[in-house]
Protein backbone atom coordinates (compact mmCIF):
# COMPACT_ATOMS: atom_id res chain seq x y z
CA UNK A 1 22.29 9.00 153.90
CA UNK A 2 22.62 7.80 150.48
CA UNK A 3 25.20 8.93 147.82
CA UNK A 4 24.75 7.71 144.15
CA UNK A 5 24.39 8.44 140.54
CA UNK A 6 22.04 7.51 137.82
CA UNK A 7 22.43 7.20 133.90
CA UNK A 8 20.29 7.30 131.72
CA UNK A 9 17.02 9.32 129.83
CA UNK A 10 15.69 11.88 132.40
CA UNK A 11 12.34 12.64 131.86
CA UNK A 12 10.38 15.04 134.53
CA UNK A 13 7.96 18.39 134.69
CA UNK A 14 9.48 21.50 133.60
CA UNK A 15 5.65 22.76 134.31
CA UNK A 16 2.33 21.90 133.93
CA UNK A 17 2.42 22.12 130.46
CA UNK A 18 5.95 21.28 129.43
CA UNK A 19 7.43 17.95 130.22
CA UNK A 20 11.86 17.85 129.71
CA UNK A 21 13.65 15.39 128.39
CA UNK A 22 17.30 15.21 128.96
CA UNK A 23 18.90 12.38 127.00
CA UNK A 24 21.74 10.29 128.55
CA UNK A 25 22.25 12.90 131.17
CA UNK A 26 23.53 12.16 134.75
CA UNK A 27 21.07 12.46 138.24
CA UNK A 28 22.93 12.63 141.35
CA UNK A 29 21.36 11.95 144.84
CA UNK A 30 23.59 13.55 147.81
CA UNK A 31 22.04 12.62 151.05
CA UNK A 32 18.61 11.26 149.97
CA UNK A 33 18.01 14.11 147.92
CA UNK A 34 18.74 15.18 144.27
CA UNK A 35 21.77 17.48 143.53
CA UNK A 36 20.79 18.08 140.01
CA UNK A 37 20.58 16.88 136.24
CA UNK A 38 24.06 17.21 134.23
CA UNK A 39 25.18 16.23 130.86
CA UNK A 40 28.52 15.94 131.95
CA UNK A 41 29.27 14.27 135.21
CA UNK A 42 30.82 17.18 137.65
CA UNK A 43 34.12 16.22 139.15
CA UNK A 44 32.84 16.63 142.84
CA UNK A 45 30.96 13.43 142.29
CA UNK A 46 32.29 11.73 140.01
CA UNK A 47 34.01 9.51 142.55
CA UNK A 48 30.32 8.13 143.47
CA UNK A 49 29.10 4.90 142.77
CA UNK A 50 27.03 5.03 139.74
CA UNK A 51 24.79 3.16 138.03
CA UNK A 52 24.25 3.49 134.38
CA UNK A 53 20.56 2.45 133.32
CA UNK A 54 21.95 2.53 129.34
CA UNK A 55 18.69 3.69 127.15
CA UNK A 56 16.28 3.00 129.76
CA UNK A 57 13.93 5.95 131.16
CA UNK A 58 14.41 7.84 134.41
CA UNK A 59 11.42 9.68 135.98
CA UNK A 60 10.54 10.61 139.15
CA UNK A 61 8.01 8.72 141.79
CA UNK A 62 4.37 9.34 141.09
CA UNK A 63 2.34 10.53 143.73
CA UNK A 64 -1.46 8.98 144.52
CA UNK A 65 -3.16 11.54 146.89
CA UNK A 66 -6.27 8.97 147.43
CA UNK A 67 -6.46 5.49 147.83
CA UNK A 68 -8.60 3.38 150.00
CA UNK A 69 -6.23 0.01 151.06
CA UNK A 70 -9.38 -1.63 152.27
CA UNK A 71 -11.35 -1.43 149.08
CA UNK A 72 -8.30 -2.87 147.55
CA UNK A 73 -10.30 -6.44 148.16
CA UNK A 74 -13.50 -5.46 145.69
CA UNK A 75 -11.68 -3.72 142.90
CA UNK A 76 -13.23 -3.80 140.02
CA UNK A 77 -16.92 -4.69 141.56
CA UNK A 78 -20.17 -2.55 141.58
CA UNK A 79 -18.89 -0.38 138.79
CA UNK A 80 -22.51 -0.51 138.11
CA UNK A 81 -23.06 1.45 141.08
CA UNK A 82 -23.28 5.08 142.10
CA UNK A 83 -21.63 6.17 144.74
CA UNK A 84 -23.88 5.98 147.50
CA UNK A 85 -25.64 2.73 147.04
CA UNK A 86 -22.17 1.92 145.89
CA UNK A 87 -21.05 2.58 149.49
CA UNK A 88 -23.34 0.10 151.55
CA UNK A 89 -23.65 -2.94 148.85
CA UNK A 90 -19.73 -3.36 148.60
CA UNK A 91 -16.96 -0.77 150.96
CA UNK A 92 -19.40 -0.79 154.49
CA UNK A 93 -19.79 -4.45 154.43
CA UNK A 94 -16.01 -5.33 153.04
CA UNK A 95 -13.98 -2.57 155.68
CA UNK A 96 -16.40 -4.47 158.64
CA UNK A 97 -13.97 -7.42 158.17
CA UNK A 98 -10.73 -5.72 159.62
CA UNK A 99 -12.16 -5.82 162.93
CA UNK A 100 -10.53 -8.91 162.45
CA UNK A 101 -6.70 -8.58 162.03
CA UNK A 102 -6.09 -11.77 160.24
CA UNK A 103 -8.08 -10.72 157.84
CA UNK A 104 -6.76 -6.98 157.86
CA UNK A 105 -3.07 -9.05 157.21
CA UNK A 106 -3.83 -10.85 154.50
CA UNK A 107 -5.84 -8.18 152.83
CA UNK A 108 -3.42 -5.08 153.47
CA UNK A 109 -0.50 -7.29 152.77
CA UNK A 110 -1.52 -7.40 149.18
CA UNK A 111 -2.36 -3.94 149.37
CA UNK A 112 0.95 -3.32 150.26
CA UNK A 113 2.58 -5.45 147.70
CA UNK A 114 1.01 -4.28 144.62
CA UNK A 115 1.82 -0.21 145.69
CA UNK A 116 5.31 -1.47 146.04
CA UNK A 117 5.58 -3.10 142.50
CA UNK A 118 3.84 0.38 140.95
CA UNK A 119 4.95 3.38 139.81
CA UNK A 120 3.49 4.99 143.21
CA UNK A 121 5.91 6.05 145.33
CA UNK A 122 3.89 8.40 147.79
CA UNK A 123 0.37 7.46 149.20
CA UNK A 124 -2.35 9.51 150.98
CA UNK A 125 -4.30 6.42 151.97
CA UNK A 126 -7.32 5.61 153.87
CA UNK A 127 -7.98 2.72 156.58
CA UNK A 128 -10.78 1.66 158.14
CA UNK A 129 -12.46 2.70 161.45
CA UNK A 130 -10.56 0.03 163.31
CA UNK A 131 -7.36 1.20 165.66
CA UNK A 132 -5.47 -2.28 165.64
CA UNK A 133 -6.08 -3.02 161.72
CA UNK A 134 -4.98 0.89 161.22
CA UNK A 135 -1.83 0.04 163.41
CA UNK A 136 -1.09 -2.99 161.11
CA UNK A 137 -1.23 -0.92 157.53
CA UNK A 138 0.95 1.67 159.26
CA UNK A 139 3.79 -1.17 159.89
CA UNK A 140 3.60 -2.74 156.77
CA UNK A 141 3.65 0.53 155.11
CA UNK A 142 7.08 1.11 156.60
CA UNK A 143 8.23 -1.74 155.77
CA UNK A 144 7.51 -1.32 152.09
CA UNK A 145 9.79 1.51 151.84
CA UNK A 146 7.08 3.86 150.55
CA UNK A 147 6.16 7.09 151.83
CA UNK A 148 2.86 7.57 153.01
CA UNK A 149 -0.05 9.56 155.15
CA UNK A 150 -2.28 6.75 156.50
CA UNK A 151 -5.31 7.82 158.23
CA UNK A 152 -8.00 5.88 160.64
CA UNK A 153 -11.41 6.41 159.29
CA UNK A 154 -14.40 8.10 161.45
CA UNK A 155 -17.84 8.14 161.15
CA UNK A 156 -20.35 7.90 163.52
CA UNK A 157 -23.53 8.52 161.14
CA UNK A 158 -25.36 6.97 158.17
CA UNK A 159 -23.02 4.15 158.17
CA UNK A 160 -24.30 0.36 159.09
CA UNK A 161 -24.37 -0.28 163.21
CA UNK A 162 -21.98 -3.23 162.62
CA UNK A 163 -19.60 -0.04 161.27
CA UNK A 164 -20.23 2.44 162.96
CA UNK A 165 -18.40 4.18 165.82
CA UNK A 166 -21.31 4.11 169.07
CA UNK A 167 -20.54 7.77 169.58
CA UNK A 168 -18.88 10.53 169.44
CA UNK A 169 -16.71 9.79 172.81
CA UNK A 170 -16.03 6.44 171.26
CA UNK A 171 -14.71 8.03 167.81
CA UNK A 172 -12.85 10.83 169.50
CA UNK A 173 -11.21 8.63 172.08
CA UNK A 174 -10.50 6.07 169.64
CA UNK A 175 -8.67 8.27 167.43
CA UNK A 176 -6.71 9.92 170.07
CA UNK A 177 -5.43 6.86 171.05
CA UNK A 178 -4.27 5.81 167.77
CA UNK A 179 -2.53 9.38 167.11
CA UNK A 180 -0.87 8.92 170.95
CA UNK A 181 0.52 5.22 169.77
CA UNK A 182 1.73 6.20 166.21
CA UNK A 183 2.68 10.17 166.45
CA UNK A 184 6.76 9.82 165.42
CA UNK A 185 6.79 6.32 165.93
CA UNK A 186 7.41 5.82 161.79
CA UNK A 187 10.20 7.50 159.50
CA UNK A 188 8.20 7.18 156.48
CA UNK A 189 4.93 6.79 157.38
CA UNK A 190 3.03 9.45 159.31
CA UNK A 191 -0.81 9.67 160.60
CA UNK A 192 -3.96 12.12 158.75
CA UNK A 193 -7.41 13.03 160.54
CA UNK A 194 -9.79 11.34 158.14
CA UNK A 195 -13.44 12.28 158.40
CA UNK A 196 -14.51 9.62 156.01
CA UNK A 197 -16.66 12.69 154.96
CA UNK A 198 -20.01 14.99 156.24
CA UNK A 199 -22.36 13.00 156.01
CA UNK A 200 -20.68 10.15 158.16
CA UNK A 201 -19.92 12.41 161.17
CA UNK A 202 -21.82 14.29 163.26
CA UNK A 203 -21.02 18.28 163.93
CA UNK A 204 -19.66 17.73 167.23
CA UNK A 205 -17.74 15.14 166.08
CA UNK A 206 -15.95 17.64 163.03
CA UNK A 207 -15.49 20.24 165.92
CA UNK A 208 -14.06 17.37 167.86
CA UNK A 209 -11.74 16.28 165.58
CA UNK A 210 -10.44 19.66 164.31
CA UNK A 211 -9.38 19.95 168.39
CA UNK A 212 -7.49 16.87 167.79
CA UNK A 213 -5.85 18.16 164.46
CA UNK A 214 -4.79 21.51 166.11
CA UNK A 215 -3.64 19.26 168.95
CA UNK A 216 -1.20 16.53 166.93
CA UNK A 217 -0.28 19.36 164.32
CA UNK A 218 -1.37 16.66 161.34
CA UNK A 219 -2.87 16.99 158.02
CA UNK A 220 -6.77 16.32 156.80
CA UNK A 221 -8.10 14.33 154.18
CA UNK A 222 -11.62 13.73 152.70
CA UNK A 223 -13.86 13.46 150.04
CA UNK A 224 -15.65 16.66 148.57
CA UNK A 225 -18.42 17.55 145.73
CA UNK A 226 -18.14 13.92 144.27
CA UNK A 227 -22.19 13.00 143.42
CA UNK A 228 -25.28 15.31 143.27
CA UNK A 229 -26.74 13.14 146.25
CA UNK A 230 -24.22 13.62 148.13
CA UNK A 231 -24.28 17.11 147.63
CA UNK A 232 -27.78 17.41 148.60
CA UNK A 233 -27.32 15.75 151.62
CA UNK A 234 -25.06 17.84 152.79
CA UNK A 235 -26.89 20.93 152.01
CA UNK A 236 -29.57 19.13 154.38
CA UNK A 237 -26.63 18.08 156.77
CA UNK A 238 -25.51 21.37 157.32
CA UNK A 239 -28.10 24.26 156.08
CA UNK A 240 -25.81 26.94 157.43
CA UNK A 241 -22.99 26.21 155.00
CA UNK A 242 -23.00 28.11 151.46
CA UNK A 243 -21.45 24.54 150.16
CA UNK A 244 -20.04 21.52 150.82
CA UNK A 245 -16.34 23.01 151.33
CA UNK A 246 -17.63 25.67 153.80
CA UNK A 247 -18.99 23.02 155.63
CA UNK A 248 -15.70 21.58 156.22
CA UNK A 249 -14.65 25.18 156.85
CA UNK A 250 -16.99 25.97 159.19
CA UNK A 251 -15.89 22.92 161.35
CA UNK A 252 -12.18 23.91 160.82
CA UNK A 253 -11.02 20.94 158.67
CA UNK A 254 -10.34 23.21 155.34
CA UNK A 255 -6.75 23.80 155.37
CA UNK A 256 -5.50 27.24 155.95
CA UNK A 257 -3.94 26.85 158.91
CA UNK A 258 -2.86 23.03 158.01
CA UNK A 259 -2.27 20.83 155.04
CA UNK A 260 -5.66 19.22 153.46
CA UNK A 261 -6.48 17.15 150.42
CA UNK A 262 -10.42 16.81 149.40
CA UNK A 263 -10.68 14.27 146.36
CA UNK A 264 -13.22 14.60 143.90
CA UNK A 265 -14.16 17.95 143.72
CA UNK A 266 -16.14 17.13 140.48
CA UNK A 267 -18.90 19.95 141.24
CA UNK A 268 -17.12 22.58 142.98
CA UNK A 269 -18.59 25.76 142.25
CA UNK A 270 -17.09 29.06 141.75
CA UNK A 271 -17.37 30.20 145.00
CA UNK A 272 -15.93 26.62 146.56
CA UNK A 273 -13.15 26.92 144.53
CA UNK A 274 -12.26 30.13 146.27
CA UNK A 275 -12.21 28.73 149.24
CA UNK A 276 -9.99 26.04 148.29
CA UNK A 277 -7.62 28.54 146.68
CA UNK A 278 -7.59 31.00 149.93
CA UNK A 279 -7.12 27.86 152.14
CA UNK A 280 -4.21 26.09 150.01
CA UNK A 281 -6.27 22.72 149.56
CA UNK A 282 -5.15 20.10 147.39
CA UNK A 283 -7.46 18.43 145.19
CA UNK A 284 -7.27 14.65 144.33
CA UNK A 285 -8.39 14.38 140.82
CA UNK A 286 -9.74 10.61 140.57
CA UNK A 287 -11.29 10.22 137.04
CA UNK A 288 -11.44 6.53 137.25
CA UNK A 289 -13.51 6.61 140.14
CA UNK A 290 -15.40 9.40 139.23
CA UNK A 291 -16.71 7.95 136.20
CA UNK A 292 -17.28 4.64 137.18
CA UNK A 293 -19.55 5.54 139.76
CA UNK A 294 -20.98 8.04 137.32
CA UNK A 295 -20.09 11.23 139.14
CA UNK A 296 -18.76 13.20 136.46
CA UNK A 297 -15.50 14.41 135.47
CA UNK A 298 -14.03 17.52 137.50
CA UNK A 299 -12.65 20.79 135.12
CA UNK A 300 -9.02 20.45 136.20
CA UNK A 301 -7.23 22.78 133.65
CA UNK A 302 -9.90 25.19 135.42
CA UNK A 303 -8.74 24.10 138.69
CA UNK A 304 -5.46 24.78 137.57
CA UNK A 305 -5.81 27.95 136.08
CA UNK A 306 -7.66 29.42 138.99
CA UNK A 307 -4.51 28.99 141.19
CA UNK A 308 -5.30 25.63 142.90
CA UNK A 309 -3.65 22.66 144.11
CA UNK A 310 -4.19 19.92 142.03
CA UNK A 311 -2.91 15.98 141.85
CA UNK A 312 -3.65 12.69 140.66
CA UNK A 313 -5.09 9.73 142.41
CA UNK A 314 -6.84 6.46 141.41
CA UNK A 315 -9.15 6.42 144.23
CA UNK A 316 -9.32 2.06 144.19
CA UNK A 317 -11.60 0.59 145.12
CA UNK A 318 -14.03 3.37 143.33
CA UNK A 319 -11.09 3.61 140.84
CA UNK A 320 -10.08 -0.27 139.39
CA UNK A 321 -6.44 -0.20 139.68
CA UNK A 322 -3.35 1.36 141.74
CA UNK A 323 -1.55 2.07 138.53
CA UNK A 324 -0.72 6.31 138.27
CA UNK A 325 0.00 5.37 134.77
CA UNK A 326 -3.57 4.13 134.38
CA UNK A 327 -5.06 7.51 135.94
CA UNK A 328 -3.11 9.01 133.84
CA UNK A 329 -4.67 8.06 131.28
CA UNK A 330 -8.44 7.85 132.39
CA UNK A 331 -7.65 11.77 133.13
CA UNK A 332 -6.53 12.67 129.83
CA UNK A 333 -9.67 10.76 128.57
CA UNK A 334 -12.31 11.80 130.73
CA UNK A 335 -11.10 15.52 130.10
CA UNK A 336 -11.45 14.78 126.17
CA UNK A 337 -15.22 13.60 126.59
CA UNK A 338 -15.63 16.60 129.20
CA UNK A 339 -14.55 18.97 127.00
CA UNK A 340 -16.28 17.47 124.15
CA UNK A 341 -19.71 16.76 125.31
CA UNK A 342 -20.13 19.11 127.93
CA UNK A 343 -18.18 22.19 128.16
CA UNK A 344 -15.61 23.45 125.57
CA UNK A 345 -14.44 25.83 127.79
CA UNK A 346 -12.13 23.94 129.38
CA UNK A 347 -9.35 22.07 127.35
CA UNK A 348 -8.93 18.39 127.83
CA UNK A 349 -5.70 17.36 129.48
CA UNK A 350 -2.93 16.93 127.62
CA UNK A 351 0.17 14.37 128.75
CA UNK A 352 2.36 16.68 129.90
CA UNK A 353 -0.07 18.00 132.31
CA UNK A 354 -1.18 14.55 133.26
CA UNK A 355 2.13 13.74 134.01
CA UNK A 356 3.04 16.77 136.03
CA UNK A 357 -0.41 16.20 137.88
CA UNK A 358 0.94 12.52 139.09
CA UNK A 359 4.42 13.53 140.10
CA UNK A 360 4.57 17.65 140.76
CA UNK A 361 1.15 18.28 141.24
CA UNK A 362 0.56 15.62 144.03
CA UNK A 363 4.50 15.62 145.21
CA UNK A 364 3.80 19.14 146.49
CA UNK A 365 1.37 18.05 149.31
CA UNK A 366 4.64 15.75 150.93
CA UNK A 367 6.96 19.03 150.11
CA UNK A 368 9.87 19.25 147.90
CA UNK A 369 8.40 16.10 145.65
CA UNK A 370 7.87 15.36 142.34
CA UNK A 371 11.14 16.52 140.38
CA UNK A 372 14.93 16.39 139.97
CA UNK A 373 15.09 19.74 141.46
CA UNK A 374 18.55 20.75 143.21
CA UNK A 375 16.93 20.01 147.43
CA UNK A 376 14.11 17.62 145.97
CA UNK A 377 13.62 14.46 147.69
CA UNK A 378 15.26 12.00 145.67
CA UNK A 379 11.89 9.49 144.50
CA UNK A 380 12.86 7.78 140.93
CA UNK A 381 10.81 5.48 138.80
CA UNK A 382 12.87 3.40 136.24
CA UNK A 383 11.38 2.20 133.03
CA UNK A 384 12.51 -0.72 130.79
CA UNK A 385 10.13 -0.48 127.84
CA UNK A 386 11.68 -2.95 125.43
CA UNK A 387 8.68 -5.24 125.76
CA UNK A 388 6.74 -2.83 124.10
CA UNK A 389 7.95 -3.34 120.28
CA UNK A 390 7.43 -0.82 117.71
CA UNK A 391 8.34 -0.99 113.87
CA UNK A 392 9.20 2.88 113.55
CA UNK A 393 11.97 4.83 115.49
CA UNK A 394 10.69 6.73 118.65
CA UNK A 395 11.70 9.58 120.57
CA UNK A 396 11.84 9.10 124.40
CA UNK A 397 9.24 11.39 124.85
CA UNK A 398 7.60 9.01 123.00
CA UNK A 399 8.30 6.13 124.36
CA UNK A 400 7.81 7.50 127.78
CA UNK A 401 4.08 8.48 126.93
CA UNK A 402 3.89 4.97 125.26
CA UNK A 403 4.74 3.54 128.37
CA UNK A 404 2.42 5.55 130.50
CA UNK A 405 -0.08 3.95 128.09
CA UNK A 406 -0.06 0.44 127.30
CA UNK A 407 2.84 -0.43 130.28
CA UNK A 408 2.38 -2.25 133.37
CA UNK A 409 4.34 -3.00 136.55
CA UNK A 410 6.56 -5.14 134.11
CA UNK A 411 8.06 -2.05 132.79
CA UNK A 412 9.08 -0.84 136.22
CA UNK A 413 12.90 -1.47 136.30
CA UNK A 414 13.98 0.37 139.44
CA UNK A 415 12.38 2.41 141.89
CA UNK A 416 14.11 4.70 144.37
CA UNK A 417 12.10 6.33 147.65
CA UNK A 418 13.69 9.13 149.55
CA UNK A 419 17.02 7.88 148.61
CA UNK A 420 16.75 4.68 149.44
CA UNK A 421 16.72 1.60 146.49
CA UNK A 422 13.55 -0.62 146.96
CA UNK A 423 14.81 -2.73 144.16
């Protein structure tokens, strides 16, 4: 259990519209978890080691509730694309090739390395269909120090044969077998049912798997009202549904009685959105992703006025880069052109409600997350931004949402995970 205290500028979430700033103030972590923000150092810990980060910026961990490490390869290709044909010219053929582990090494390794080096310091992440390469990704997630729900892909439907489990037996036996062989085997890395999403899996295989959820007592994740065509399909899919999300309902994968995150969520309608909010699901805004495969860009201030769950995510390989700082960003944009060309009922985003989307917003899903509250887990992001040179004098608010802007994994000083000092 780790005692310490930090320096420095604290910057974090009051809300989700008002971000504090607490200026050479003092955070305290008392058994891997914060014990408050003070301006003077309390006696009771004042005889802990600290370390005093001078004018440097203190935040906490950012939080990316969908990521797929096996896209991680293409990044940046078939931006062209929409999502489906998207789907089998580049991520079908490229997540084929961890059948062979070598290959799943080298690939996830770099994964790995690059999450480490960002501002990410909690992952919902998605695998392949593959049991060993899954195994692998779990490991070297641990050993990264980050915290993360990693999940083993099924589909057993519209998906290439090369892909594609045989069968339902073969995709329900498979993925028992992988939640028998990593259930508690991990501190900080922990296994989620991933239906890749409706489309890819048969009905008995969504009854099939909710069995397994109920059985293992994990979490879902999967994608939901991304593209029109997809959409459509579903409706075709599954004519007994009202949408998409009671699809998942229907099948018993739609939170309620467990934790869920469906990412995308660009279309939802009024009447999905209710059954989001009665079921607790988080959403995984990805507005990289979303607009590069030209899906759209999802209301989220109505999201988040209607009560639900909403966090950040930057959805590689759909999304080009594993930066939070960069979805930051691409939200706060997207939402502009939303609001502006589409529908100016719905303000664009501002940065303080970016900001508490990528730490408070996602930290929720993985509990007491995203803040220096008294009981958080104690996640910290350091920031040195004295490469980034400036004429005029700025606040740190300002240089905070400077940094969030134009820095990179340069500016990332110090990161802290559950109490524990990655570097």
């Amino acid at each position: 259990m780790a005692n310490f205290v930090l320096k420095g500028h604290i910057c974090q979430s009051q809300d989700r519209t008002h971000l504090g700033i607490r200026e050479n103030h003092y955070l305290v972590c008392v058994e891997d978890r914060c014990a408050g923000v003070y301006p003077i150092l309390p006696a009771k810990y004042r005889s802990l080691p600290m370390t005093d980060y001078g004018d440097k910026l203190i935040m906490p961990g950012m939080v990316d509730l969908h990521i797929h490490a096996p896209q991680f390869s293409f990044r940046g290709l078939g931006m062209d694309m929409e999502l489906l044909d998207w789907l089998n010219t580049h991520t079908f053929p490229e997540e084929a090739k961890y059948a062979d582990l070598d290959y799943a090494a080298a690939a996830y390794g770099q994964f790995v390395a690059h999450l480490r080096r960002s501002e990410t310091t909690r992952a919902c992440i998605f695998a392949t269909v593959h049991v060993p390469a899954t195994q692998l990704l779990m490991e070297q997630m641990e050993q990264s120090g980050l915290v993360s729900y990693v999940g083993k892909v099924n589909m057993n439907r519209n998906a290439p044969l090369y892909l594609a489990e045989p069968s339902t037996i073969a995709s329900v036996r498979n993925t028992r077998r992988w939640l028998e062989e990593t259930a508690g085997k991990w501190q900080r890395t922990k296994p989620i049912l991933t239906p890749r999403f409706i489309p890819s899996c048969t009905d008995d295989l969504m009854y099939r798997l909710a069995d397994l959820r109920a059985e293992f007592d994990i979490p879902v994740q999967s994608h939901l009202s991304e593209n029109f065509g997809e959409i459509a399909w579903v409706r075709e899919l599954v004519p007994t549904a009202r949408n998409y999300g009671d699809a998942y309902r229907k099948f018993g994968l739609f939170g309620g009685d467990h934790r869920c995150i469906m990412a995308h969520c660009v279309h939802s309608d009024t009447l999905e959105m209710e059954y989001m909010r009665q079921n607790g699901v988080f959403i995984a805004h990805s507005p990289e992703s979303n607009m590069n495969l030209a899906s759209g860009v999802a209301p989220i201030n109505k999201f988040l006025d209607y009560g639900l769950k909403v966090g950040l995510a930057t959805d590689v390989a759909g999304g080009s880069q594993e930066s939070m700082f960069r979805a930051m960003t691409h939200a706060i944009q997207a939402s502009k052109l939303r609001w502006r060309l589409q529908d100016q009922s719905v303000a664009p985003l501002t940065f303080d409600t970016a900001f508490y989307l990528a730490t408070r917003g996602g930290g929720e899903f993985f509990g007491d997350v995203g803040a220096f509250e008294p009981g958080y887990e104690f996640d910290a992001v350091v920031l040195d931004d004295s490469n980034l040179d400036h004429p005029q004098s700025l606040s740190v608010r300002e240089r905070l949402e400077r940094t969030a802007y134009l820095g990179d994994d340069r500016n990332i000083y110090a990161k802290y995970v559950a109490g524990t000092k990655l570097f």
